[in-house]
Protein backbone atom coordinates (compact mmCIF):
# COMPACT_ATOMS: atom_id res chain seq x y z
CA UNK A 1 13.20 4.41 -14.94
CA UNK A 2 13.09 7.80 -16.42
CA UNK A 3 11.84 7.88 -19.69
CA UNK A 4 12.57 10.67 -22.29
CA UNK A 5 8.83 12.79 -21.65
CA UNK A 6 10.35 13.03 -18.26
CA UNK A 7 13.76 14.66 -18.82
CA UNK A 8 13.06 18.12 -19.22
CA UNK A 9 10.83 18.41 -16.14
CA UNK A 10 14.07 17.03 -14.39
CA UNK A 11 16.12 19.57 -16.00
CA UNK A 12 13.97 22.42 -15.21
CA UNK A 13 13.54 21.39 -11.66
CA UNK A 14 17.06 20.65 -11.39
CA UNK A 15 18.20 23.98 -13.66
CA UNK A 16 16.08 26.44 -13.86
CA UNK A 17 18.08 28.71 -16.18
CA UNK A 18 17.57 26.63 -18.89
CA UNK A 19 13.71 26.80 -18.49
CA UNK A 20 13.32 29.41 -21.60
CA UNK A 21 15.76 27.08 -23.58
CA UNK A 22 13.88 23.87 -23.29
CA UNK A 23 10.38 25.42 -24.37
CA UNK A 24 11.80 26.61 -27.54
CA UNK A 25 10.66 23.41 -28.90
CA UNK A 26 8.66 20.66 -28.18
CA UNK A 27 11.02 19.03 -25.36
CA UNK A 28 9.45 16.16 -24.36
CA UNK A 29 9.42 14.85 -28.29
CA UNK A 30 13.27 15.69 -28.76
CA UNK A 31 15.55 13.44 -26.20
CA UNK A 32 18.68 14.33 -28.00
CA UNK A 33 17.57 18.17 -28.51
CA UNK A 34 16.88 18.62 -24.89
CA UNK A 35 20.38 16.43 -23.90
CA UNK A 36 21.85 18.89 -26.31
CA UNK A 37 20.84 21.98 -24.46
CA UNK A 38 21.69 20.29 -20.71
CA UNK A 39 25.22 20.06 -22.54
CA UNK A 40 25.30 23.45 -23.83
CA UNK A 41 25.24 24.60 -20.42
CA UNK A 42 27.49 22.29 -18.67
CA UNK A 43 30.22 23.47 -21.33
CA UNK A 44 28.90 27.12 -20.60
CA UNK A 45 29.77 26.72 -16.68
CA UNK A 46 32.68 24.46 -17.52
CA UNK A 47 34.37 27.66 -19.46
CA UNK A 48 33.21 30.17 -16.89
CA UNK A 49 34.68 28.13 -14.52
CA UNK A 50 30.92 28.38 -12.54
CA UNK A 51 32.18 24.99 -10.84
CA UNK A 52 28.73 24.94 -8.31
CA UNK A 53 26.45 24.92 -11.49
CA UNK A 54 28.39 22.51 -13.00
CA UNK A 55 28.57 19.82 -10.26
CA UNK A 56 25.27 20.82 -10.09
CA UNK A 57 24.41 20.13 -13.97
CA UNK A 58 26.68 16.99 -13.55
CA UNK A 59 24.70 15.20 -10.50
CA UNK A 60 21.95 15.37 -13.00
CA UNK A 61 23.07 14.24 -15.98
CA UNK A 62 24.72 11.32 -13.68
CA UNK A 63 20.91 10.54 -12.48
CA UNK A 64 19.46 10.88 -15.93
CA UNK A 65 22.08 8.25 -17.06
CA UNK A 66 22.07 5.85 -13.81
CA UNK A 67 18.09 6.11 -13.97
CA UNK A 68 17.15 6.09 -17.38
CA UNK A 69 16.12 3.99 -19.97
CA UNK A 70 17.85 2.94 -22.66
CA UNK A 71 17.09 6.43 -25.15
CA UNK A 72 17.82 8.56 -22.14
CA UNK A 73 21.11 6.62 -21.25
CA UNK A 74 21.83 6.61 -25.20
CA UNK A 75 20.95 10.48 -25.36
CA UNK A 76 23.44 11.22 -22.35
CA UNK A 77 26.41 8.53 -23.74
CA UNK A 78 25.99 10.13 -27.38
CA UNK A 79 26.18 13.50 -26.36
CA UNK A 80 27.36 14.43 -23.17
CA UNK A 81 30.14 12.50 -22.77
CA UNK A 82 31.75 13.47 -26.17
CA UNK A 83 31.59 17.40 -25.82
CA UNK A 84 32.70 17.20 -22.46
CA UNK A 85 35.92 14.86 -23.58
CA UNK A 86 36.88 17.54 -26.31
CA UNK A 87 36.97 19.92 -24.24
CA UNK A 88 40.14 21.78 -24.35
CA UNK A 89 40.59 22.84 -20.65
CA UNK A 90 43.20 26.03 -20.21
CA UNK A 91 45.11 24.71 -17.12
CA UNK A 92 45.40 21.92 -15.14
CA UNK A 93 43.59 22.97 -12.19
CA UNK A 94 40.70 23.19 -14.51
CA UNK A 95 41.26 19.59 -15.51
CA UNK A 96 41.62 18.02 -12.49
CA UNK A 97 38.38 20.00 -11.00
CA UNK A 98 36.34 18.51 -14.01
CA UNK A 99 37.73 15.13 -13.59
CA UNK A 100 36.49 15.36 -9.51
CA UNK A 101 32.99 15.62 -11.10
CA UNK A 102 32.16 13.91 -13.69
CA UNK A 103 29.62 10.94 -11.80
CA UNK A 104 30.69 8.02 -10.85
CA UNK A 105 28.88 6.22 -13.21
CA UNK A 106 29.85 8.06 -16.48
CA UNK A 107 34.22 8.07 -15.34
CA UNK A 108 35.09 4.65 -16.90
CA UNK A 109 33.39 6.21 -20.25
CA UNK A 110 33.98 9.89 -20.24
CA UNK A 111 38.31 8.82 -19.34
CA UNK A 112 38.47 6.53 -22.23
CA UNK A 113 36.86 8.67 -24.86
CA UNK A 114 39.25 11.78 -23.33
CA UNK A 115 42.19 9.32 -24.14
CA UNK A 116 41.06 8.24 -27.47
CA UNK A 117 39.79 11.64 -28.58
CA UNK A 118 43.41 13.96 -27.15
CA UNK A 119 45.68 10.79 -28.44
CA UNK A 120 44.46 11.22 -32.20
């Protein structure tokens, strides 16, 4: 299982772009801090429409959340998922191309909070 002193190695690996952000603080002491900053960027990429570095950012955050342990799984549930389900996407080609990434794992959860969150 990965625990949270492991994520931002993962991220780093995974992203390195966001190698300057993580050190800022103290990463391996700040789960939700460091989720924060993986979802900074996915939104980043999501409006650029940079869809390789997003499937890219996604296929993590789907192995952080199918391989973590509970905090990490929390971290990527509490955070994650809600930013990306506001999202306010300009088209529908833009929608549908999110929809074809978000991990297998994390559809069931990201859908229904879209659903609840755009039927307020």
């Amino acid at each position: 299982m990965i625990n949270r002193f492991e994520v931002p190695a993962l991220i780093e690996d995974a992203l390195p772009q966001l190698g300057k952000a993580l050190h800022q603080f103290p990463a391996i002491f700040h789960i939700y801090e460091t989720v924060q900053c993986l979802h900074n960027f996915l939104l980043q990429q999501l409006r650029n429409r940079n869809y390789d570095l997003l499937e890219k950012s996604l296929r993590l955050t789907g192995r952080l959340y199918d391989r973590g342990n509970p905090q990490v799984r929390q971290a990527v549930a509490d955070i994650i998922l809600p930013g990306l389900s506001r999202e306010i996407l300009p088209d529908n080609m833009s929608q549908i191309k999110l929809y074809s990434l978000i991990p297998a794992s994390l559809y069931n959860q990201f859908m229904q909070l879209h659903l609840n969150i755009n039927h307020q």
